[in-house]
PDB file of N, CA and C in Angstrom:
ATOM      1  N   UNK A   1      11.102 -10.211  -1.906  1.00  0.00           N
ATOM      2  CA  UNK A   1      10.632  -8.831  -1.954  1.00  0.00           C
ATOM      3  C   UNK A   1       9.132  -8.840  -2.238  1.00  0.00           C
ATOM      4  N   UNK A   2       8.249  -7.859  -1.615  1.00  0.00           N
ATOM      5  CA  UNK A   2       7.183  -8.274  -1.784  1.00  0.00           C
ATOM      6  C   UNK A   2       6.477  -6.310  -2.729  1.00  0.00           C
ATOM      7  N   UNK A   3       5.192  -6.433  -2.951  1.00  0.00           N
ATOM      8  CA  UNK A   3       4.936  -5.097  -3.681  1.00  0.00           C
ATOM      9  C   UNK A   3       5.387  -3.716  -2.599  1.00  0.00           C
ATOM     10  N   UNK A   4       5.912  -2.991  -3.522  1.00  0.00           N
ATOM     11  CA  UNK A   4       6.207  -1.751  -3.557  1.00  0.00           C
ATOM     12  C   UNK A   4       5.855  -0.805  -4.029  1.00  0.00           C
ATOM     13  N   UNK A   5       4.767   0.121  -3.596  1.00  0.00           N
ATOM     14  CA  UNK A   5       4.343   1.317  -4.320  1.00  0.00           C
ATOM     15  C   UNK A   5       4.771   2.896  -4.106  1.00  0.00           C
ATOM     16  N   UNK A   6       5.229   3.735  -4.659  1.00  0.00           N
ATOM     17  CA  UNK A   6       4.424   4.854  -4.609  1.00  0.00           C
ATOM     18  C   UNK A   6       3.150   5.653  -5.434  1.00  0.00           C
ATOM     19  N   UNK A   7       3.065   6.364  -4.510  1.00  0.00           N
ATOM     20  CA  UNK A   7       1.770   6.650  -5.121  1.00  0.00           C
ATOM     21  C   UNK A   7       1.451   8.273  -5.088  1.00  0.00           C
ATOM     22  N   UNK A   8       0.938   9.193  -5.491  1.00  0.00           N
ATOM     23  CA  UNK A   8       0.575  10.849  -5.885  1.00  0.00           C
ATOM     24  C   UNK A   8      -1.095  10.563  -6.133  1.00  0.00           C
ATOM     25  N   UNK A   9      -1.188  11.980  -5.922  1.00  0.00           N
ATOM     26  CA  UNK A   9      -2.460  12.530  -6.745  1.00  0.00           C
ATOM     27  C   UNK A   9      -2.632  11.812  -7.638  1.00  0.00           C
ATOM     28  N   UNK A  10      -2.186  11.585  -8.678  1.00  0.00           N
ATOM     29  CA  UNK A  10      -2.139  11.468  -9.954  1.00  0.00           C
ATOM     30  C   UNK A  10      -1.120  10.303 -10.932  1.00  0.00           C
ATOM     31  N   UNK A  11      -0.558   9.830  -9.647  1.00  0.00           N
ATOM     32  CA  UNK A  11      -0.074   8.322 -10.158  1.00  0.00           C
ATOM     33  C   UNK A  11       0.287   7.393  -9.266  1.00  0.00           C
ATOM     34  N   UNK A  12       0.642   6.234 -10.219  1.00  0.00           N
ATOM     35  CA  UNK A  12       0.941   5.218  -8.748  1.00  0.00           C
ATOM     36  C   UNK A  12       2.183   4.333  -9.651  1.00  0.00           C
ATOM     37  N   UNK A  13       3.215   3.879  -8.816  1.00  0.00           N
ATOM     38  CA  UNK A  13       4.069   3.438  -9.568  1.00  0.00           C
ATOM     39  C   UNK A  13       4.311   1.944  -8.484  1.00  0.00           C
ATOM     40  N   UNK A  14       4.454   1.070  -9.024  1.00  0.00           N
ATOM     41  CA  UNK A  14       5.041  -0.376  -7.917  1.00  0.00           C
ATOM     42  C   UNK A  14       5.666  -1.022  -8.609  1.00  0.00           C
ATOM     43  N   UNK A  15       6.444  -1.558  -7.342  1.00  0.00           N
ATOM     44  CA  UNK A  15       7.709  -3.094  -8.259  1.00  0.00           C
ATOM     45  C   UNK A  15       7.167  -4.153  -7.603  1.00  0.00           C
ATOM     46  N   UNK A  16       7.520  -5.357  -8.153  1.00  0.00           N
ATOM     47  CA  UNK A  16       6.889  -6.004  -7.495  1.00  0.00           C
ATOM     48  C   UNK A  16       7.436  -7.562  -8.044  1.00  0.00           C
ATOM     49  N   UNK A  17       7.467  -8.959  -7.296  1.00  0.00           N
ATOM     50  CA  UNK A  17       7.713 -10.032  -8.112  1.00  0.00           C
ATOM     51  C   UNK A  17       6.686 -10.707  -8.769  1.00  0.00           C
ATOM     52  N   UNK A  18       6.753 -11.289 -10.125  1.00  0.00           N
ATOM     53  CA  UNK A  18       6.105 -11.566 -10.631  1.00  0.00           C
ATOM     54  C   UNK A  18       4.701 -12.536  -9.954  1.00  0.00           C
ATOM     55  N   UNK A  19       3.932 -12.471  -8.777  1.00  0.00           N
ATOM     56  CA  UNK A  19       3.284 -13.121  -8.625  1.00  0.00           C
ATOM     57  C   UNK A  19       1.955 -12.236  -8.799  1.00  0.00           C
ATOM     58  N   UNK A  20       0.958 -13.417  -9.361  1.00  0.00           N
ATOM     59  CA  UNK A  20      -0.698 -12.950  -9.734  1.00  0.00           C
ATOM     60  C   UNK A  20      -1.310 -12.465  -8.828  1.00  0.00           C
ATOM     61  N   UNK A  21      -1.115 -12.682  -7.284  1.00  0.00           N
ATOM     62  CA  UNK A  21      -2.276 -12.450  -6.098  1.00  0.00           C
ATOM     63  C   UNK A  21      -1.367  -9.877  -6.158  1.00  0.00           C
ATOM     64  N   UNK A  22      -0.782  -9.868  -6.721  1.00  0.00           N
ATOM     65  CA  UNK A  22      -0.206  -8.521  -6.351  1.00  0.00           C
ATOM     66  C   UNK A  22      -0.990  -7.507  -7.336  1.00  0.00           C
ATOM     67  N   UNK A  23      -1.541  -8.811  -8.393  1.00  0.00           N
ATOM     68  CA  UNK A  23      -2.347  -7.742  -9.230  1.00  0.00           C
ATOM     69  C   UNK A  23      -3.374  -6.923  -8.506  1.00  0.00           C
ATOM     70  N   UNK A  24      -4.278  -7.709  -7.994  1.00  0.00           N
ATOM     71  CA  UNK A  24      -5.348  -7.166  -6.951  1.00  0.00           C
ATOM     72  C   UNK A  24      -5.060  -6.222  -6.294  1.00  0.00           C
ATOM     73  N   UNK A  25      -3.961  -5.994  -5.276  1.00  0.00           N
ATOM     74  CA  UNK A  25      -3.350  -5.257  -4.633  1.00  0.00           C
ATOM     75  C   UNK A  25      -3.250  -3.903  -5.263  1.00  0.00           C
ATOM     76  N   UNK A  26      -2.718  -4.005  -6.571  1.00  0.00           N
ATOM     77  CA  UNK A  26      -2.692  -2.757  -7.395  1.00  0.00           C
ATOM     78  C   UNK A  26      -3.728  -1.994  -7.638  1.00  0.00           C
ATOM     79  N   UNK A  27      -4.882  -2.917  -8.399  1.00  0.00           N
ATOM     80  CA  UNK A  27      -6.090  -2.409  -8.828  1.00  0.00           C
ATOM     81  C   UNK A  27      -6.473  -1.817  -7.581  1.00  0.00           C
ATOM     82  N   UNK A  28      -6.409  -2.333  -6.396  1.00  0.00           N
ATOM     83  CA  UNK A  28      -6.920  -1.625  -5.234  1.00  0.00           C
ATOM     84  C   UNK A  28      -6.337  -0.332  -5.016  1.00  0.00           C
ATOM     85  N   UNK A  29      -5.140  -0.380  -4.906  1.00  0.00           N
ATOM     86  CA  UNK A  29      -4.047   1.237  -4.617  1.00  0.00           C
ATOM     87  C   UNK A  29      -4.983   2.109  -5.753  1.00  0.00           C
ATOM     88  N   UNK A  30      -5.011   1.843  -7.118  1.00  0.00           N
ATOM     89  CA  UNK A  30      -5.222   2.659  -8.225  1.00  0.00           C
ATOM     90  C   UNK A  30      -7.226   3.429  -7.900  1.00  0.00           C
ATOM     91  N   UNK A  31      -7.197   2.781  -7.099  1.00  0.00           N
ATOM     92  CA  UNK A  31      -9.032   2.732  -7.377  1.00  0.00           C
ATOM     93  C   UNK A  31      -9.024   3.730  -6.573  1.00  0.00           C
ATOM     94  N   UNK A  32      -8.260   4.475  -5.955  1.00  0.00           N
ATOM     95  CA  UNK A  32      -7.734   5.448  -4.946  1.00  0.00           C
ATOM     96  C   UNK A  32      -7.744   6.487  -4.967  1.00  0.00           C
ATOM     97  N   UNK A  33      -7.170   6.513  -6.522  1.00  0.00           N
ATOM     98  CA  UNK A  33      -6.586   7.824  -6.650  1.00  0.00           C
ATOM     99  C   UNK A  33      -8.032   8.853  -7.281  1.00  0.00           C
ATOM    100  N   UNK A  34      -7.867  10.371  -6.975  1.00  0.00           N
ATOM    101  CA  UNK A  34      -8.727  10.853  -6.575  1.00  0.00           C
ATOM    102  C   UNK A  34      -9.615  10.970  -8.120  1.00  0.00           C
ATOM    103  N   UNK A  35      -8.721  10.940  -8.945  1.00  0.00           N
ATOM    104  CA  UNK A  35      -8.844  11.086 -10.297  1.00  0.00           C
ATOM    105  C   UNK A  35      -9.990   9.954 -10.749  1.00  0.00           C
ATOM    106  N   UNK A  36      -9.820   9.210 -10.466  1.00  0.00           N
ATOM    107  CA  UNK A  36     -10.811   7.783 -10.771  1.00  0.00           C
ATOM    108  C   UNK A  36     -11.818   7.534  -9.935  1.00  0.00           C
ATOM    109  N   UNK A  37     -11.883   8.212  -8.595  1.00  0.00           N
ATOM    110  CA  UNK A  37     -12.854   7.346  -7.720  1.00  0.00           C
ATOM    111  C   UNK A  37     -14.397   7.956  -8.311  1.00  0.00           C
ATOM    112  N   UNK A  38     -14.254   8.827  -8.912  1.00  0.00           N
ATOM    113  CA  UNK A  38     -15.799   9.124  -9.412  1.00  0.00           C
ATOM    114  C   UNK A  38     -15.880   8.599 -10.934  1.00  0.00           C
ATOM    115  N   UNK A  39     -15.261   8.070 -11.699  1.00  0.00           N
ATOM    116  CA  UNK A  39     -15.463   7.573 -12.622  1.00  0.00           C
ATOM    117  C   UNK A  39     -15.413   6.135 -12.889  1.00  0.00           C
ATOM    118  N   UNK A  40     -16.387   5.629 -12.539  1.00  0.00           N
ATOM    119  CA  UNK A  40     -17.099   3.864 -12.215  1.00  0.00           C
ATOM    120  C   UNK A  40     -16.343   3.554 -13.793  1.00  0.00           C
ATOM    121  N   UNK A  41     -17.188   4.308 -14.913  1.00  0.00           N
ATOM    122  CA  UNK A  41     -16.716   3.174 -16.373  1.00  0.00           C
ATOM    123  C   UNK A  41     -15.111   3.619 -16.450  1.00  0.00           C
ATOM    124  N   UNK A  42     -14.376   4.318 -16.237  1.00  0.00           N
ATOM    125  CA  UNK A  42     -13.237   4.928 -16.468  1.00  0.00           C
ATOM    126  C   UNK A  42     -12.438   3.781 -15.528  1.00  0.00           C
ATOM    127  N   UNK A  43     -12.331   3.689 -14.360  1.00  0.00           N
ATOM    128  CA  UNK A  43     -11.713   2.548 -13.523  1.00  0.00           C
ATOM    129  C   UNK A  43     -12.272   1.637 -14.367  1.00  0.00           C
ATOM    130  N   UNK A  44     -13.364   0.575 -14.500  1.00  0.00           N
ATOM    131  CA  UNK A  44     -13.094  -0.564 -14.735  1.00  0.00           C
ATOM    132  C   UNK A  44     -12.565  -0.755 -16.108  1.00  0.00           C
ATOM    133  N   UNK A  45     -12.400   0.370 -17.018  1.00  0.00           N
ATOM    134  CA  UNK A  45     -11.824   0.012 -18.686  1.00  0.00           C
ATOM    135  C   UNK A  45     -10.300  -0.048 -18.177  1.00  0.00           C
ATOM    136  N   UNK A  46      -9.904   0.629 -17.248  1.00  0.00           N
ATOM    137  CA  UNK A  46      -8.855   0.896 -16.991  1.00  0.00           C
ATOM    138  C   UNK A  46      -8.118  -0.238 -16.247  1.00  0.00           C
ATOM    139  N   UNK A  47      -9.004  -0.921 -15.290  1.00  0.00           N
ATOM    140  CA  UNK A  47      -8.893  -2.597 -14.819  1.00  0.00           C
ATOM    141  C   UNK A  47      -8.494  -3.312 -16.004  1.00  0.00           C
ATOM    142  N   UNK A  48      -9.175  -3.555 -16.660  1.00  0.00           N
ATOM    143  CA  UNK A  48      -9.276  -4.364 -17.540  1.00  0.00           C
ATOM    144  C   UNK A  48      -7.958  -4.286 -18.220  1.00  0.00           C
ATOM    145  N   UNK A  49      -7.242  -3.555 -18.852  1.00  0.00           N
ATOM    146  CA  UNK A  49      -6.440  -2.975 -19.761  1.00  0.00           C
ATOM    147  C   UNK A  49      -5.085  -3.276 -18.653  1.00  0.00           C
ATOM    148  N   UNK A  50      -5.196  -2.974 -17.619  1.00  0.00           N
ATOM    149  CA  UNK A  50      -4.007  -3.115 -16.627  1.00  0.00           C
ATOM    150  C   UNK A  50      -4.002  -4.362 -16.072  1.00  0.00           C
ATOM    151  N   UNK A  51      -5.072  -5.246 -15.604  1.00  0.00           N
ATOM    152  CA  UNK A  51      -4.952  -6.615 -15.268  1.00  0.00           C
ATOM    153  C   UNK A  51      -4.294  -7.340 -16.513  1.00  0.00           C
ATOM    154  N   UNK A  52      -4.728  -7.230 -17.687  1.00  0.00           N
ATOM    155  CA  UNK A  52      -4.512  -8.247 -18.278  1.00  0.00           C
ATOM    156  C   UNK A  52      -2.751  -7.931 -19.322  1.00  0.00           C
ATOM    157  N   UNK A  53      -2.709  -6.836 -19.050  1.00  0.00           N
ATOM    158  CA  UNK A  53      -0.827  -6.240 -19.433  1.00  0.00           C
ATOM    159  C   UNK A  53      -0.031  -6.628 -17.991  1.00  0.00           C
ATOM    160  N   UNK A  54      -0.702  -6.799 -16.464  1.00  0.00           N
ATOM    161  CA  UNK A  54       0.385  -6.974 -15.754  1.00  0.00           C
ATOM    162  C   UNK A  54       0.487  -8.681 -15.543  1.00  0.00           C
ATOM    163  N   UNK A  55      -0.608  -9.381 -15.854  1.00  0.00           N
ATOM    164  CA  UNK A  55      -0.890 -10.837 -16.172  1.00  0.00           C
ATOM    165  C   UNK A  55      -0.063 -11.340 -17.281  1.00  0.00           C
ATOM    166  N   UNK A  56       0.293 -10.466 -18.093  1.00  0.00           N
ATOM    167  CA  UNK A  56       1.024 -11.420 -19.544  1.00  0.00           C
ATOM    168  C   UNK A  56       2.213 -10.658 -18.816  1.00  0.00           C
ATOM    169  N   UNK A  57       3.062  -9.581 -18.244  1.00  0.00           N
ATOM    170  CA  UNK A  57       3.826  -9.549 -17.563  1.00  0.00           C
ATOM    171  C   UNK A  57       4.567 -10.613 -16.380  1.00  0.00           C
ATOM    172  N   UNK A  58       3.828 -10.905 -16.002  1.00  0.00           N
ATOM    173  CA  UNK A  58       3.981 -12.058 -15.020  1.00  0.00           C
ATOM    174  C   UNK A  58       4.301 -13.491 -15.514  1.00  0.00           C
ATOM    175  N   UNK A  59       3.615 -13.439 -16.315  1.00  0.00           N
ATOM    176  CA  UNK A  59       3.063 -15.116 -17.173  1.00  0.00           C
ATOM    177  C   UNK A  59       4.214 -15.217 -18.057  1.00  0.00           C
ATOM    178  N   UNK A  60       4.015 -14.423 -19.081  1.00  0.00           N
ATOM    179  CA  UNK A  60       5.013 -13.964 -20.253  1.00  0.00           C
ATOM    180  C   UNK A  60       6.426 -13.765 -20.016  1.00  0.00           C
ATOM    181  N   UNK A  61       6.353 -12.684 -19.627  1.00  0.00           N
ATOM    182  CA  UNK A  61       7.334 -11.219 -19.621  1.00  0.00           C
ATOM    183  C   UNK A  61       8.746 -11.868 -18.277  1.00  0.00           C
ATOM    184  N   UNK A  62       7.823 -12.616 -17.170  1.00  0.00           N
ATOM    185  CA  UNK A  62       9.222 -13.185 -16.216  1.00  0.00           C
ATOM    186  C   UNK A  62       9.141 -14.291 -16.136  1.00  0.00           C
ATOM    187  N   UNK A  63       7.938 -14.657 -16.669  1.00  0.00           N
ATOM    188  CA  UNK A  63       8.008 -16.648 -16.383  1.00  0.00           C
ATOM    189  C   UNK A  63       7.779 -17.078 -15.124  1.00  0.00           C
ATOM    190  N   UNK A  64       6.828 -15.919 -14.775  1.00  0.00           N
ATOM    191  CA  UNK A  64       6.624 -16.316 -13.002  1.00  0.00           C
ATOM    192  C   UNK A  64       7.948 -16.812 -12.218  1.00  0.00           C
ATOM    193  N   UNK A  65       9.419 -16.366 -12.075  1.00  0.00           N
ATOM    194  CA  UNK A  65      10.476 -16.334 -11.920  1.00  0.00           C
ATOM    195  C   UNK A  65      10.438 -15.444 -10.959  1.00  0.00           C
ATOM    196  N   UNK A  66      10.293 -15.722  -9.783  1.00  0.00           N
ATOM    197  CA  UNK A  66      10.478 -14.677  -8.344  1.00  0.00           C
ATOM    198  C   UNK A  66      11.438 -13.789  -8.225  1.00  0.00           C
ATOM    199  N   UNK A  67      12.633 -14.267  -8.770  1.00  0.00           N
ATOM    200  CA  UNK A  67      13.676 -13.621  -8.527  1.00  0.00           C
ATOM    201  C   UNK A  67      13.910 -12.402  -9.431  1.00  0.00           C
ATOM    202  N   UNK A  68      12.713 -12.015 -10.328  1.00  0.00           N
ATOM    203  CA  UNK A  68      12.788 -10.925 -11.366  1.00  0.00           C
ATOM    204  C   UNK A  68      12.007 -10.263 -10.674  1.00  0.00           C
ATOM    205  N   UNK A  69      11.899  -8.373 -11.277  1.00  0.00           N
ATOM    206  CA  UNK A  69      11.081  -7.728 -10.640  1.00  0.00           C
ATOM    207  C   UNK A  69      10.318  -7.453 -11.997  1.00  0.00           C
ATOM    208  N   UNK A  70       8.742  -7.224 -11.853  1.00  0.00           N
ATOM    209  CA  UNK A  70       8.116  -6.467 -12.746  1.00  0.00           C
ATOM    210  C   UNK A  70       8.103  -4.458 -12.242  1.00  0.00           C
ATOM    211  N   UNK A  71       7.762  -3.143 -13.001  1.00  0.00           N
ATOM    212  CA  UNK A  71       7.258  -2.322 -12.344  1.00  0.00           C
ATOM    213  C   UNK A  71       6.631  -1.864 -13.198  1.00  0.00           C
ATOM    214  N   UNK A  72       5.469  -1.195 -12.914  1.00  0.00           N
ATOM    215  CA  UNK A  72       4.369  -0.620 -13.888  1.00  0.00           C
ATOM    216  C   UNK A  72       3.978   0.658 -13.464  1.00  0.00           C
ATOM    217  N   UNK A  73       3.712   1.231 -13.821  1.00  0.00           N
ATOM    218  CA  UNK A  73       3.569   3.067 -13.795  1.00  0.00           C
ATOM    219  C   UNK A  73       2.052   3.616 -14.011  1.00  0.00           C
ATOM    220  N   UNK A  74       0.894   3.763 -13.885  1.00  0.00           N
ATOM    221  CA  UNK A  74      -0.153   4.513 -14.254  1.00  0.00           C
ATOM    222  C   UNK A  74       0.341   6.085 -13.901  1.00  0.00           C
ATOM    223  N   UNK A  75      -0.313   7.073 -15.035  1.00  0.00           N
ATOM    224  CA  UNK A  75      -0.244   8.137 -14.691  1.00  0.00           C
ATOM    225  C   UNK A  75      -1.521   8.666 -15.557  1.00  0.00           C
ATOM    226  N   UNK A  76      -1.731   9.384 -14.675  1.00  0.00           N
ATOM    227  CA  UNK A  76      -3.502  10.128 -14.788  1.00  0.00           C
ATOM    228  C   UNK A  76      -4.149  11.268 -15.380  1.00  0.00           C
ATOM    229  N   UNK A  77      -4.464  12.014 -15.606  1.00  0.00           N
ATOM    230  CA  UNK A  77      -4.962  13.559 -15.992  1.00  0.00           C
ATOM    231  C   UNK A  77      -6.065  13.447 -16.804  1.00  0.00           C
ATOM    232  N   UNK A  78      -6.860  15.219 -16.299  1.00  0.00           N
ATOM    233  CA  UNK A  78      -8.073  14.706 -17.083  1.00  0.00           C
ATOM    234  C   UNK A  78      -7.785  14.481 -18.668  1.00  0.00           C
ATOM    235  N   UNK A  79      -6.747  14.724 -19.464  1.00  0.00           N
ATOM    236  CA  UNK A  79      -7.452  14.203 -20.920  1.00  0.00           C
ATOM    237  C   UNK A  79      -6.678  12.914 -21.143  1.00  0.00           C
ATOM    238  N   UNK A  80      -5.697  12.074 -20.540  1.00  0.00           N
ATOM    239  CA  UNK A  80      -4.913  10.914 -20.700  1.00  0.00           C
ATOM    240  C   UNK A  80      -4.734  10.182 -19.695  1.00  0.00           C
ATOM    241  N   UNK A  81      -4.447   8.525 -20.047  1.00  0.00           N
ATOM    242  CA  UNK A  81      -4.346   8.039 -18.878  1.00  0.00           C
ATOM    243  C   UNK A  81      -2.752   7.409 -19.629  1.00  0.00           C
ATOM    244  N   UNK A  82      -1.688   6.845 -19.173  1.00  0.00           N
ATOM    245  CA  UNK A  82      -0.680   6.590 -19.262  1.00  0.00           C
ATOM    246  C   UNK A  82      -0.453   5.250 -18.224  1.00  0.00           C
ATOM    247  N   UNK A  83      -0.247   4.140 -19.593  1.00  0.00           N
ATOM    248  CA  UNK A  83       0.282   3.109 -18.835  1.00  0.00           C
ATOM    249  C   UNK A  83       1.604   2.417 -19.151  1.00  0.00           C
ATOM    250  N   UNK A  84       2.371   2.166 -18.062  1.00  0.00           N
ATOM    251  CA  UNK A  84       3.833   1.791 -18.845  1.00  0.00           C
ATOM    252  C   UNK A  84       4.280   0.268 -17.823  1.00  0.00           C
ATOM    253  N   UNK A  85       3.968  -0.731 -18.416  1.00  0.00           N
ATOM    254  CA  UNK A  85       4.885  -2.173 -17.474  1.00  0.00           C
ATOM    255  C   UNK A  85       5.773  -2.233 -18.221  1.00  0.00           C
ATOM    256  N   UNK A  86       6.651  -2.545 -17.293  1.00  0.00           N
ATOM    257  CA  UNK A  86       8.394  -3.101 -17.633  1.00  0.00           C
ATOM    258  C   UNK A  86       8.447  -4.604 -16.941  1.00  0.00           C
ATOM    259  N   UNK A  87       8.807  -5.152 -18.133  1.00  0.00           N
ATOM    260  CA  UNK A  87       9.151  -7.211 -17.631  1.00  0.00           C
ATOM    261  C   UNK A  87      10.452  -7.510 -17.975  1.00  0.00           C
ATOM    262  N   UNK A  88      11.116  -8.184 -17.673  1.00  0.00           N
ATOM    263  CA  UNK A  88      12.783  -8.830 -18.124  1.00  0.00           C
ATOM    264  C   UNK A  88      12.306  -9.598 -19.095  1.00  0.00           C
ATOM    265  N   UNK A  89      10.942  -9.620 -19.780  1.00  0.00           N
ATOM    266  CA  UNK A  89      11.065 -10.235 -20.674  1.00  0.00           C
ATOM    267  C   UNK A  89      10.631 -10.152 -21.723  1.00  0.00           C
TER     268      UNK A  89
END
């Protein structure tokens, strides 16, 4: 199975197997959304904070174990940003 997103205005949700090259993929979908594309420091704090929770997800959380799924949730608005990964582990 390879990444799976949806995505809104205002969020983006994907499953995905634990491999590192899907992080990128994400940060890309997220950099999208309309909410962020004008806020340069807001995306990259927001990189930062999400690369390195879906990295210990991967690493950690499935043991780089293909056969598990990770899914992670951003959700957006102007006064909050909401982040939620789920790992089998």
């Amino acid at each position: 199975m390879s990444l799976q997103c949806r995505m809104g205005e205002n969020f983006l949700n994907c499953r995905f197997p634990p491999e590192i090259e899907h992080v990128e993929e994400i940060l890309a979908k997220l950099s999208s959304m309309p909410l962020l594309a004008s806020r340069k420091k807001i995306f990259f704090d927001l990189s930062l904070v999400l690369r390195e929770a879906l990295n210990n997800a991967i690493v950690h959380g499935a043991d780089r174990d293909i056969s598990l799924q990770i899914e992670c949730t951003v959700s957006i608005d102007p006064q909050r940003i909401s982040i939620v990964v789920v790992s089998p582990g």
